[in-house]
C-alpha atoms as a PDB file:
ATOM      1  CA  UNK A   1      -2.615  32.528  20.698  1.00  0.00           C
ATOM      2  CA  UNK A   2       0.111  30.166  21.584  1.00  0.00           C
ATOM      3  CA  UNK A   3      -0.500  27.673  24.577  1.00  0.00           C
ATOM      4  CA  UNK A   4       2.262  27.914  27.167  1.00  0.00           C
ATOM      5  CA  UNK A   5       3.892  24.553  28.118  1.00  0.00           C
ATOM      6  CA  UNK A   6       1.907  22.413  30.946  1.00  0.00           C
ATOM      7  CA  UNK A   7       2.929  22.708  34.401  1.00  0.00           C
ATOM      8  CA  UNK A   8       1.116  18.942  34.770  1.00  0.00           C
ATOM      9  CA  UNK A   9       3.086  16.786  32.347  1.00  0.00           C
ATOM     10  CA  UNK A  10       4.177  13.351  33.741  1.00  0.00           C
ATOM     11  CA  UNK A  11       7.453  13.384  34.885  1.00  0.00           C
ATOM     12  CA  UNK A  12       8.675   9.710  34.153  1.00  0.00           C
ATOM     13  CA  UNK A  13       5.131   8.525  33.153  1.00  0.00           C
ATOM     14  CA  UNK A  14       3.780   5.215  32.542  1.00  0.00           C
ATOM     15  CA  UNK A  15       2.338   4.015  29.158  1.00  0.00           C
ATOM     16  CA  UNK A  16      -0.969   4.640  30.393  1.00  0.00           C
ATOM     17  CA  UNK A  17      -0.512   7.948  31.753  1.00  0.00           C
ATOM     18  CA  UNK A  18       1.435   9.094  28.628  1.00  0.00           C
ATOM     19  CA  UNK A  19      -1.628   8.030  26.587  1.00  0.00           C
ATOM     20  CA  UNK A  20      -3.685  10.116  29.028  1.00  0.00           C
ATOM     21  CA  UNK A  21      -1.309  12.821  28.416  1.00  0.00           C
ATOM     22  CA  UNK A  22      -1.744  12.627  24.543  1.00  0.00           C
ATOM     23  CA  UNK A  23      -5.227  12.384  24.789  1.00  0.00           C
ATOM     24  CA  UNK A  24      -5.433  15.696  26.312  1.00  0.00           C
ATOM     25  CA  UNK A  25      -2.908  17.733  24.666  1.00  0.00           C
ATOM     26  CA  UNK A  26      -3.068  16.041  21.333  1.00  0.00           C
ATOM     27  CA  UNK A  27      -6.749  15.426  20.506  1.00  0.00           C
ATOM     28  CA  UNK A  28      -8.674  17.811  22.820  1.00  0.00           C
ATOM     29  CA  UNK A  29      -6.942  20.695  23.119  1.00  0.00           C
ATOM     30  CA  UNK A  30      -6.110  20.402  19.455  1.00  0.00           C
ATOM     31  CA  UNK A  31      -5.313  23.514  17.352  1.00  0.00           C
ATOM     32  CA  UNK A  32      -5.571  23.788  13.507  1.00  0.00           C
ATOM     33  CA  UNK A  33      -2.603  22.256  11.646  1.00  0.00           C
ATOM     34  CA  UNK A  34      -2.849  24.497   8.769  1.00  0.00           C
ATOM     35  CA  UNK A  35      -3.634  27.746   6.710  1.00  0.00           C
ATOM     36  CA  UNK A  36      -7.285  28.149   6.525  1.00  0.00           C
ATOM     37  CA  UNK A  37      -8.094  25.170   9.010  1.00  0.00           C
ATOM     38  CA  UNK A  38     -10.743  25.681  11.833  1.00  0.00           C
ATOM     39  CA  UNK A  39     -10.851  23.965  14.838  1.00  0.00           C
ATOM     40  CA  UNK A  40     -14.525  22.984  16.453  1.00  0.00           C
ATOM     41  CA  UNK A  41     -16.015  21.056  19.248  1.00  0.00           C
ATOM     42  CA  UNK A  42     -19.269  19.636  18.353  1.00  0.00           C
ATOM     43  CA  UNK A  43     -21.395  18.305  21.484  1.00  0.00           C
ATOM     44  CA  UNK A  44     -18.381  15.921  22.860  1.00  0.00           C
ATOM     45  CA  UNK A  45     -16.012  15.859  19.931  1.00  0.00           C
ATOM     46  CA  UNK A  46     -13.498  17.944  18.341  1.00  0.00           C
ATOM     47  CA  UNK A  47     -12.995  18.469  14.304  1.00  0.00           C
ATOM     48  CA  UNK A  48     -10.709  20.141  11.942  1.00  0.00           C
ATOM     49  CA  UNK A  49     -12.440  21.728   8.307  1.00  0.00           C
ATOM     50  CA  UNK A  50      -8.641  22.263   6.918  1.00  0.00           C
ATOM     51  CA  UNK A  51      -7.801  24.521   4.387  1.00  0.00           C
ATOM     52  CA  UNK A  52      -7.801  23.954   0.730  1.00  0.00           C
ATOM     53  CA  UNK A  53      -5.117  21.600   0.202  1.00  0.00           C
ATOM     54  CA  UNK A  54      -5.361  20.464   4.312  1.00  0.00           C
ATOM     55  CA  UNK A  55      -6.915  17.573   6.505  1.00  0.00           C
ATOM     56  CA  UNK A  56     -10.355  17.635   7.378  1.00  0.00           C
ATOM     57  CA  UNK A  57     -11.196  15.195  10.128  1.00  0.00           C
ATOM     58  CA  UNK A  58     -12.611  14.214  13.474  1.00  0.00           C
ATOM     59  CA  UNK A  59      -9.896  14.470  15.900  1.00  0.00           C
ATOM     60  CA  UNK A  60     -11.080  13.609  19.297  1.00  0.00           C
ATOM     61  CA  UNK A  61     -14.845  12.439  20.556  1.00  0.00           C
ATOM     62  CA  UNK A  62     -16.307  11.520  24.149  1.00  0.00           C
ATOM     63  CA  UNK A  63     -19.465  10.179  22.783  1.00  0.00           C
ATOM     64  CA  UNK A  64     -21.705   8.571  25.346  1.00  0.00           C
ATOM     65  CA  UNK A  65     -23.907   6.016  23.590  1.00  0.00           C
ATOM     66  CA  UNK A  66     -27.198   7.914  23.072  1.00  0.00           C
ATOM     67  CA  UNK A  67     -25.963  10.815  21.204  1.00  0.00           C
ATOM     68  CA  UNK A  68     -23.127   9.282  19.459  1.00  0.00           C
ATOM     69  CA  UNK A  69     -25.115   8.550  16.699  1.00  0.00           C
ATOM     70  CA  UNK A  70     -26.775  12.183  16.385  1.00  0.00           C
ATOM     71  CA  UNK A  71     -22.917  13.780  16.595  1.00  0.00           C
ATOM     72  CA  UNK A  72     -21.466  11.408  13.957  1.00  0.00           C
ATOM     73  CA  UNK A  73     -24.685  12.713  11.551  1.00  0.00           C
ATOM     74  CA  UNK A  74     -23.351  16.264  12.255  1.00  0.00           C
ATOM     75  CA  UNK A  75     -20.261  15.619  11.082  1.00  0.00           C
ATOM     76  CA  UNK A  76     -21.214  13.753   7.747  1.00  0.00           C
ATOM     77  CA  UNK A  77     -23.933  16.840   6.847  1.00  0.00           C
ATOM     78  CA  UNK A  78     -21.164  19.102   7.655  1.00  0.00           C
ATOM     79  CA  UNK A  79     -18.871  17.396   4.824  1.00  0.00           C
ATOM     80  CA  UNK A  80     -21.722  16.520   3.019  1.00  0.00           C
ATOM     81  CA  UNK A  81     -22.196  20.204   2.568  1.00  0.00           C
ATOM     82  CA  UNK A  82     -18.651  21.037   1.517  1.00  0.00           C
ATOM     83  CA  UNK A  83     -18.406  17.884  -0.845  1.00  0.00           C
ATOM     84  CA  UNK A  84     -15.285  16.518   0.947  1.00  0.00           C
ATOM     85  CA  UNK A  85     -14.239  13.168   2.314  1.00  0.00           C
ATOM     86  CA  UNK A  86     -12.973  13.239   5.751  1.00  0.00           C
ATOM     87  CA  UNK A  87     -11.602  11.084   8.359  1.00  0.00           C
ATOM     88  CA  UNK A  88     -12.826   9.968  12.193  1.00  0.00           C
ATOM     89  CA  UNK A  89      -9.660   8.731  13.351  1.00  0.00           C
ATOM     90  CA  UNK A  90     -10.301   6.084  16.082  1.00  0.00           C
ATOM     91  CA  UNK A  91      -7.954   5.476  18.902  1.00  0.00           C
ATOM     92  CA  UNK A  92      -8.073   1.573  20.090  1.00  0.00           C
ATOM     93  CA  UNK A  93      -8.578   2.932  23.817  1.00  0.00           C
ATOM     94  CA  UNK A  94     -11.795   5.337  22.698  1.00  0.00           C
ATOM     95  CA  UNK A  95     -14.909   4.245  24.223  1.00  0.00           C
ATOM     96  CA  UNK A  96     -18.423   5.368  24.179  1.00  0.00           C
ATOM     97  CA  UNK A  97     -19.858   6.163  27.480  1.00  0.00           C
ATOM     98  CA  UNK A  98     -22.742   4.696  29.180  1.00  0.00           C
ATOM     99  CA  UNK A  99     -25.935   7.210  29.407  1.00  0.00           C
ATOM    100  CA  UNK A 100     -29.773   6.436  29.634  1.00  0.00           C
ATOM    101  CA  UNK A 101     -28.894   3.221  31.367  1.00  0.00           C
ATOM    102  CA  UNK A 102     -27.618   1.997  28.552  1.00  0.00           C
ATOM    103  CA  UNK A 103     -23.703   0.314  29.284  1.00  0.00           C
ATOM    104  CA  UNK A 104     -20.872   2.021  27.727  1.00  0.00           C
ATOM    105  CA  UNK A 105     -19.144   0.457  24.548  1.00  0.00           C
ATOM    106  CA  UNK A 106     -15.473  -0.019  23.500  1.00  0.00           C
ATOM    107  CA  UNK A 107     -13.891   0.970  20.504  1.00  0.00           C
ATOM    108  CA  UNK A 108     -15.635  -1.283  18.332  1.00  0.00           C
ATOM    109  CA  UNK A 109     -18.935  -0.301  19.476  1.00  0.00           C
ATOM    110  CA  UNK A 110     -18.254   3.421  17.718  1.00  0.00           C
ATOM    111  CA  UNK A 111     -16.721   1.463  14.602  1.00  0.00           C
ATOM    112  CA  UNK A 112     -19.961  -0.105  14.223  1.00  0.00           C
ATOM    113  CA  UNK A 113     -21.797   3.173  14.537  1.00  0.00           C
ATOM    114  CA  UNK A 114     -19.263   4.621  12.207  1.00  0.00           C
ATOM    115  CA  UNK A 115     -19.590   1.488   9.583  1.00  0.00           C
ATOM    116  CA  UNK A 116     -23.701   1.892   9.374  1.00  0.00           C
ATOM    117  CA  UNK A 117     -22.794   5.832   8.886  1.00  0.00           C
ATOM    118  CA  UNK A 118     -20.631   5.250   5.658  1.00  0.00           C
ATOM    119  CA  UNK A 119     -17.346   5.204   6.998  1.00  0.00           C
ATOM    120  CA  UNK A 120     -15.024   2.816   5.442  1.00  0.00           C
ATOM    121  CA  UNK A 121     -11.785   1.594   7.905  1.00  0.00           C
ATOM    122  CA  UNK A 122      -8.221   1.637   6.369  1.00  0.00           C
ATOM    123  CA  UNK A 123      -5.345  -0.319   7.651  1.00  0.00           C
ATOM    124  CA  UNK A 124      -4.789   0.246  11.299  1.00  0.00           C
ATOM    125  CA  UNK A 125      -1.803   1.714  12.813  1.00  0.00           C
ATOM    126  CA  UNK A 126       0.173   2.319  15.819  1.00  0.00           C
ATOM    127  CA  UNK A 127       0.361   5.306  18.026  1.00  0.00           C
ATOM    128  CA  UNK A 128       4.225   5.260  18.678  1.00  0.00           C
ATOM    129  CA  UNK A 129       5.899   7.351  21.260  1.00  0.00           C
ATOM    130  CA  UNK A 130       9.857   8.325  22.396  1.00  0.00           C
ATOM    131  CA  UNK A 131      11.676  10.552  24.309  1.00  0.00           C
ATOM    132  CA  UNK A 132      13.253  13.357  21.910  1.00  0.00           C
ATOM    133  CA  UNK A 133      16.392  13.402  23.515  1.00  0.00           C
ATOM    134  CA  UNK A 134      17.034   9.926  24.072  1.00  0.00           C
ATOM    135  CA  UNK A 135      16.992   8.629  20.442  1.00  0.00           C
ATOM    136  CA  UNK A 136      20.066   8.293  18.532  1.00  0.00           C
ATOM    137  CA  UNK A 137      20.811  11.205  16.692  1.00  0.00           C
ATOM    138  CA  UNK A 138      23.066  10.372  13.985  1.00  0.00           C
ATOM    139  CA  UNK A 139      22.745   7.405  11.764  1.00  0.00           C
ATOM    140  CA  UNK A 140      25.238   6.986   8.956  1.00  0.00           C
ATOM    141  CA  UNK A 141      23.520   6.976   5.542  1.00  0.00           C
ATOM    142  CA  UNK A 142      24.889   5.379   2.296  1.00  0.00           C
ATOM    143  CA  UNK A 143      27.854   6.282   0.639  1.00  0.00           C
ATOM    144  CA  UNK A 144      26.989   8.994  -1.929  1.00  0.00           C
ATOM    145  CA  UNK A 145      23.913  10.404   0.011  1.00  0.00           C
ATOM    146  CA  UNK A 146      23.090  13.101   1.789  1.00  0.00           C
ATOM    147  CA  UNK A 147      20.666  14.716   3.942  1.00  0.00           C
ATOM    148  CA  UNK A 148      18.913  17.935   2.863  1.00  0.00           C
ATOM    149  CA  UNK A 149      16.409  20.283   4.971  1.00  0.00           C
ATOM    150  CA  UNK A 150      13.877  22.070   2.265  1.00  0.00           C
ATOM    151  CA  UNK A 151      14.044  25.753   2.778  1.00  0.00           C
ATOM    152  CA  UNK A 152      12.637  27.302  -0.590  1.00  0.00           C
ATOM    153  CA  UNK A 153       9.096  26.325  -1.691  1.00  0.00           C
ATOM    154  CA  UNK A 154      10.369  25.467  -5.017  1.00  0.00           C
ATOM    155  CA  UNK A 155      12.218  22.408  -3.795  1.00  0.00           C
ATOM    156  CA  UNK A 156       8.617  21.361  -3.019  1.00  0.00           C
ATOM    157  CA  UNK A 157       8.828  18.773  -5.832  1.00  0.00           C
ATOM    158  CA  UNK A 158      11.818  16.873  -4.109  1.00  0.00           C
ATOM    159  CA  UNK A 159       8.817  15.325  -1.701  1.00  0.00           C
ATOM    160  CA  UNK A 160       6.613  15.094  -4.314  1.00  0.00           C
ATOM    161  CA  UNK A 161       8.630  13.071  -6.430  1.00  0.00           C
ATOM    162  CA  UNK A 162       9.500  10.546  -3.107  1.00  0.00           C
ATOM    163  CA  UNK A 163       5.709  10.535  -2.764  1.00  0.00           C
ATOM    164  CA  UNK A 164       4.466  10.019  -5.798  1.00  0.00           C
ATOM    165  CA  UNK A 165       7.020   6.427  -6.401  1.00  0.00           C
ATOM    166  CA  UNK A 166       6.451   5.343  -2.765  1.00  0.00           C
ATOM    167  CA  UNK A 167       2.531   6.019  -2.215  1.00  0.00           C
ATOM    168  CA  UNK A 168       1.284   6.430  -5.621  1.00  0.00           C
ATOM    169  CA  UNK A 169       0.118  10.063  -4.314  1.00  0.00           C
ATOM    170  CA  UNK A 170      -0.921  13.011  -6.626  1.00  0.00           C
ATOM    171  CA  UNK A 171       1.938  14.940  -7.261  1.00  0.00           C
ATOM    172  CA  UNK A 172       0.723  18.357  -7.581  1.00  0.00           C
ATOM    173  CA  UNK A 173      -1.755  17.981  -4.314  1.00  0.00           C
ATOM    174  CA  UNK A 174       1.814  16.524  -2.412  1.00  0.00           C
ATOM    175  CA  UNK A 175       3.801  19.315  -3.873  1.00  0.00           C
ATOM    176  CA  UNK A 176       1.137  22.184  -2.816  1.00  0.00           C
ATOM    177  CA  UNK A 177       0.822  21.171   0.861  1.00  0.00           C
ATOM    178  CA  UNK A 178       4.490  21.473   0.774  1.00  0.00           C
ATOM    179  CA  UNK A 179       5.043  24.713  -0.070  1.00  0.00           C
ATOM    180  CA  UNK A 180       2.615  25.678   2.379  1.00  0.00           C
ATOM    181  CA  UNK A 181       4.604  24.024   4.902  1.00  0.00           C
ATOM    182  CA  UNK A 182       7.492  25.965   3.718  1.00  0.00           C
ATOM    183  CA  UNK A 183       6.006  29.313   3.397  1.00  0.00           C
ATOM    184  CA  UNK A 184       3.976  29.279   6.453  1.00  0.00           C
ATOM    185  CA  UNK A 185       4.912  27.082   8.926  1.00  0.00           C
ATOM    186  CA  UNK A 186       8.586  27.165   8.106  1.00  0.00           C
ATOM    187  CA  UNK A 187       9.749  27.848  12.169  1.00  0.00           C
ATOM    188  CA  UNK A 188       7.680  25.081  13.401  1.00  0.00           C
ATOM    189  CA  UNK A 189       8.547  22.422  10.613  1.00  0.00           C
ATOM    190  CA  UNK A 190      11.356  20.801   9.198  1.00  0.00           C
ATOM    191  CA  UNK A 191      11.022  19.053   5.457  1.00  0.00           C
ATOM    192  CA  UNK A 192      13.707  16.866   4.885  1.00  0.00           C
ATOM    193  CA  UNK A 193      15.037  14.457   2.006  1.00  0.00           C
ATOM    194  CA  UNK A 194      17.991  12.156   1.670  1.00  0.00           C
ATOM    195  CA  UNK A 195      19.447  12.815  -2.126  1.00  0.00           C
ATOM    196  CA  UNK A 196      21.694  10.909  -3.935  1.00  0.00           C
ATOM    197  CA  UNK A 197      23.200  13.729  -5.824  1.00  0.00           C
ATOM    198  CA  UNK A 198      20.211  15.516  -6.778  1.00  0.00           C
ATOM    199  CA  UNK A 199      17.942  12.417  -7.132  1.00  0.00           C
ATOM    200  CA  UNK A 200      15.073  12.271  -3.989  1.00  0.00           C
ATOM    201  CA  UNK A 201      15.236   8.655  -2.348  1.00  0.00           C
ATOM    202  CA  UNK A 202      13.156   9.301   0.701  1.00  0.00           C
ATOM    203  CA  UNK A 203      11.189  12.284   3.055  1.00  0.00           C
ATOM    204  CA  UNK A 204       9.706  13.128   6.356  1.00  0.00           C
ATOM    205  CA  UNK A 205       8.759  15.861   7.803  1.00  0.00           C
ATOM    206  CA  UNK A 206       8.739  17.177  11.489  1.00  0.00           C
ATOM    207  CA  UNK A 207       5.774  18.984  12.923  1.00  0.00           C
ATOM    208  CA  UNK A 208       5.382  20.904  16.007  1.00  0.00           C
ATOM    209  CA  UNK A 209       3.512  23.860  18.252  1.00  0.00           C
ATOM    210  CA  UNK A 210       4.880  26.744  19.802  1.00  0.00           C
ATOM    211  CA  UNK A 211       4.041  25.005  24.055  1.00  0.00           C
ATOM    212  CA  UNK A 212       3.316  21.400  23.134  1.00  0.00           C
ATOM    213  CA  UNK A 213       5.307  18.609  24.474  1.00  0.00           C
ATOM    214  CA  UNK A 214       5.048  16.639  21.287  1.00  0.00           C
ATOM    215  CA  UNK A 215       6.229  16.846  17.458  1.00  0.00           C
ATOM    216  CA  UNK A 216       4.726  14.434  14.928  1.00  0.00           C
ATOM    217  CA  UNK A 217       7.014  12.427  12.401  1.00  0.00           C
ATOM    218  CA  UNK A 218       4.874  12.451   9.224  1.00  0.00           C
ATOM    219  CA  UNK A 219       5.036  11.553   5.474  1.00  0.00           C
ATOM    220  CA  UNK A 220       7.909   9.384   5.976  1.00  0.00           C
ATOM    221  CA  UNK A 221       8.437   7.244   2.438  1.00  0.00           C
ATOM    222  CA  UNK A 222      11.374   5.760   0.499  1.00  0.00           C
ATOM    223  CA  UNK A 223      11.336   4.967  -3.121  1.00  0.00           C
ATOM    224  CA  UNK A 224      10.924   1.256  -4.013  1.00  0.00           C
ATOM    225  CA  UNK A 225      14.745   1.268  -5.096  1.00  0.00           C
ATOM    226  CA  UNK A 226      16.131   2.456  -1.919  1.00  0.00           C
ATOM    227  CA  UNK A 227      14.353   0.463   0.639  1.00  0.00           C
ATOM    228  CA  UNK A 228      16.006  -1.753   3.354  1.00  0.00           C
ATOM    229  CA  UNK A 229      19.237   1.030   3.047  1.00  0.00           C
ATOM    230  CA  UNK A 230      18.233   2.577   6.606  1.00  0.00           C
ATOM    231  CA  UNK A 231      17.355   5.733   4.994  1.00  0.00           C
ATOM    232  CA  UNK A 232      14.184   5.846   7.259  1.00  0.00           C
ATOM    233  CA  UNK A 233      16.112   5.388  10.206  1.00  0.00           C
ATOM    234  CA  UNK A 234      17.934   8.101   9.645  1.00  0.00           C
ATOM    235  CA  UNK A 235      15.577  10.154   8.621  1.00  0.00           C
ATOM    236  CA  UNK A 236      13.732   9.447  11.707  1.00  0.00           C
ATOM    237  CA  UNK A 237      17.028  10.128  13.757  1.00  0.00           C
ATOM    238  CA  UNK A 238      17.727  13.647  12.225  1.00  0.00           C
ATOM    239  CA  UNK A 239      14.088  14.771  12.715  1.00  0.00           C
ATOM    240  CA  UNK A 240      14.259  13.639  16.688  1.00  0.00           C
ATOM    241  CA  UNK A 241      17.534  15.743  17.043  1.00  0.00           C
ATOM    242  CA  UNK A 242      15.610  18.597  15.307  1.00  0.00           C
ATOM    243  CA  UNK A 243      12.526  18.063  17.891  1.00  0.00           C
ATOM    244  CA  UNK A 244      14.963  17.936  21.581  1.00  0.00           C
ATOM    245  CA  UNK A 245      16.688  21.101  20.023  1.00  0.00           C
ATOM    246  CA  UNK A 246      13.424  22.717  19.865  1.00  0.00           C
ATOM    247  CA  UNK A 247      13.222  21.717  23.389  1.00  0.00           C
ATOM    248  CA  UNK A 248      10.127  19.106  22.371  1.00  0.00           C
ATOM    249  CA  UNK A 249       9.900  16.465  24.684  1.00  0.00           C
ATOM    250  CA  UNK A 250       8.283  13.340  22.814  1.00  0.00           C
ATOM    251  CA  UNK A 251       7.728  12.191  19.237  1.00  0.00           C
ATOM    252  CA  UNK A 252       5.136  10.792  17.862  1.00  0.00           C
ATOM    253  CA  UNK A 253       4.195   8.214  14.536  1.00  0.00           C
ATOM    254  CA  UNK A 254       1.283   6.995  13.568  1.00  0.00           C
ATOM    255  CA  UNK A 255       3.309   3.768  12.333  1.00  0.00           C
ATOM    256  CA  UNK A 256       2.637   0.955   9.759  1.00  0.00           C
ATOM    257  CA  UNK A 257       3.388  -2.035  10.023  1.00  0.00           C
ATOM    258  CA  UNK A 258       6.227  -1.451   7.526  1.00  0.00           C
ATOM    259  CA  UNK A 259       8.094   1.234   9.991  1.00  0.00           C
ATOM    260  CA  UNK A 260       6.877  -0.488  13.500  1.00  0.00           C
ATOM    261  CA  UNK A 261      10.207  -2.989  13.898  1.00  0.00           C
ATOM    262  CA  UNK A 262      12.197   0.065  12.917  1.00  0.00           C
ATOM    263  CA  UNK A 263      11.069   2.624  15.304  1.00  0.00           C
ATOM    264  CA  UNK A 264      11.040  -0.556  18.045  1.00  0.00           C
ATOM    265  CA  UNK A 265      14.735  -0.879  17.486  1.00  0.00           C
ATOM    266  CA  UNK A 266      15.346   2.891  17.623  1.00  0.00           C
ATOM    267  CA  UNK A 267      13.936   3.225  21.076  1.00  0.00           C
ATOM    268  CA  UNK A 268      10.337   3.854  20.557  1.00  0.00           C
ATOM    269  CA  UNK A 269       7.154   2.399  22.844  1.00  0.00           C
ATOM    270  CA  UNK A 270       3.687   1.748  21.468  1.00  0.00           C
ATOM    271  CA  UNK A 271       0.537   3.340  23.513  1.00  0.00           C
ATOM    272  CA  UNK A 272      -2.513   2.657  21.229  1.00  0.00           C
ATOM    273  CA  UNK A 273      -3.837   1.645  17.894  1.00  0.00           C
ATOM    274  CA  UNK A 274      -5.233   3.756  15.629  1.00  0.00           C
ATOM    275  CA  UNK A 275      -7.401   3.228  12.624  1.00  0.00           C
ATOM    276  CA  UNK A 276      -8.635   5.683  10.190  1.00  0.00           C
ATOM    277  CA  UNK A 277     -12.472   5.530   9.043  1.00  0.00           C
ATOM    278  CA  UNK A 278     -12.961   7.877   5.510  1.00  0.00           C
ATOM    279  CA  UNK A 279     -16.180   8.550   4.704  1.00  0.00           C
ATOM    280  CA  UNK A 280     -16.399   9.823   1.135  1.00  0.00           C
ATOM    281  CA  UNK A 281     -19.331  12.110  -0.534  1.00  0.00           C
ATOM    282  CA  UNK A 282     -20.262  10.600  -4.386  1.00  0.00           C
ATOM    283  CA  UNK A 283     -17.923  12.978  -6.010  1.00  0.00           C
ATOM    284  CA  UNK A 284     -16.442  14.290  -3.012  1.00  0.00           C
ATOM    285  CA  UNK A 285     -12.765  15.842  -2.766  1.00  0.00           C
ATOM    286  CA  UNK A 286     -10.478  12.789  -2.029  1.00  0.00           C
ATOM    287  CA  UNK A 287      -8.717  12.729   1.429  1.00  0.00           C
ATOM    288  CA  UNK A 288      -5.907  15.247   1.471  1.00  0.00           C
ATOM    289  CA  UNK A 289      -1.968  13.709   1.354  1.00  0.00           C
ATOM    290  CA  UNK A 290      -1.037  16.407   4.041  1.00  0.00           C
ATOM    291  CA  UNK A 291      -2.008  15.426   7.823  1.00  0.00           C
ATOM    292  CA  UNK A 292      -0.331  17.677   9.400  1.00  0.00           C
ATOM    293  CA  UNK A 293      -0.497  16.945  13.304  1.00  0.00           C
ATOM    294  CA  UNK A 294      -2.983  14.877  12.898  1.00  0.00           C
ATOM    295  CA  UNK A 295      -2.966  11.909  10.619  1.00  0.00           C
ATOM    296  CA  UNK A 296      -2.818  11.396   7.165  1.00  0.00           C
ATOM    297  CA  UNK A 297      -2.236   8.357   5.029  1.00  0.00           C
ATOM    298  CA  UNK A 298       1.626   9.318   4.913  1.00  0.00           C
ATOM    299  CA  UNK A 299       2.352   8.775   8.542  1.00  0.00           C
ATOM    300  CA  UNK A 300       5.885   8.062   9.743  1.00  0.00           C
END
């Protein structure tokens, strides 16, 4: 069932408040990103089981700091179980709250707890936020290229090909979550490549919900070649005029520290860090490429 839009959203909000926002309509009132995925709070946390090509993950906790332990041991069984990696992704402004007279910790007191539990961090990021309808919409690109939306499931392997020369990701993994994007999410997504003829340079994708106030910018990535020819930019420009059309309100990226003096220039604000922590079964599926509205190694 779709959520209608809030009546309660800030109306020229502060950083703070905007990460307030996000909090809540992001992370705890999450819905599944995908076919097959299940959304479920356990004690005072939320998590995703995705589908078979999806993200599986830990997408919001209020942990105070006698049961945090117990509810990050649920989680790992509950992987455990399925023989999957999955991710706790862990804001820079989470903390864990006091209880049994105990004082509450910051941040870094749940990446400890999450350390001894397995987890191991990767490179942190930043939440990055903008106004939709602010951003510059049109960027010019280089001469001879083009943008292109994907419509058709078969042009799946135009991302796949980007991905596989700028991440080093699994091509067949990148090019199934795509045509699931395509086939059943295709009016509340937009795939998109910049082609030099028919040659992929770079993709992103555009992700929203039907009521939310935000669309994530995901699996942006450029091909070693084409770097530093503002083909991210504009990529990031075409998929902000696609989000105000939709009458989407802010974007967000989960940026590296590659894209972060880009999406500064183009207008955009930083609320938060984010790191992800993976904790991987011995022969457990590998993290998925596809993070839908979540996360996902192939952020911006």
């Amino acid at each position: 069932m779709d959520i209608p839009p809030r009546t309660d959203a800030p109306a020229a909000p502060s950083p703070g408040e905007l990460r307030t926002y996000h909090d809540l309509r992001m992370r705890r009132e999450a819905r599944p990103d995908g076919p097959g995925a299940v959304v479920e709070r356990v004690g005072e946390s939320l998590r995703q089981t995705g589908g078979p090509d999806g993200w599986d993950g830990v997408v919001w906790s209020g942990l105070d700091v006698c049961g945090a332990d117990a509810v990050i041991a649920a989680h790992v069984a509950h992987f455990a179980a399925l023989g999957r990696s999955f991710e706790w992704k862990l804001y820079g402004h989470d903390r864990l709250r006091p209880a049994g007279g105990r004082p509450g910790e910051d941040a870094e007191g749940l990446a400890v707890r999450l350390r001894a539990a397995g987890f191991v961090a990767e490179p942190a990021e930043s939440l990055m936020v903008a106004e939709a309808g602010r951003l510059e919409h049109r960027v010019p690109l280089p001469e001879g290229t083009r943008l292109h939306r994907l419509t058709r499931p078969e042009e799946a392997d135009l991302v796949a090909e980007v991905h596989q020369a700028a991440f080093g990701d699994d091509r067949a993994r990148t090019r199934a979550w795509v045509r699931d994007l395509l086939t059943d999410r295709a009016d509340s997504s937009a795939v998109l490549v910049v082609l030099d003829g028919d040659r992929p340079l770079s993709a992103g994708r555009l992700e929203w919900d039907e009521g939310r106030e935000f669309a994530g910018l995901w699996g942006g990535g450029t091909v070693p070649a084409a770097r530093g020819l503002g083909l991210y930019r504009a990529l990031v420009a075409e998929r902000a005029r696609i989000a105000a059309a939709q009458g989407v309100r802010w974007v967000q990226v989960d940026a590296t520290d590659r894209s972060r003096p880009v999406l500064d220039r183009l207008g955009f604000g930083t609320l938060t860090t984010t790191t992800p922590y993976v904790w991987t079964p011995p022969a457990g599926r590998p993290p998925a490429v596809r993070g839908g509205g979540r996360t996902g190694p192939r952020l911006a």
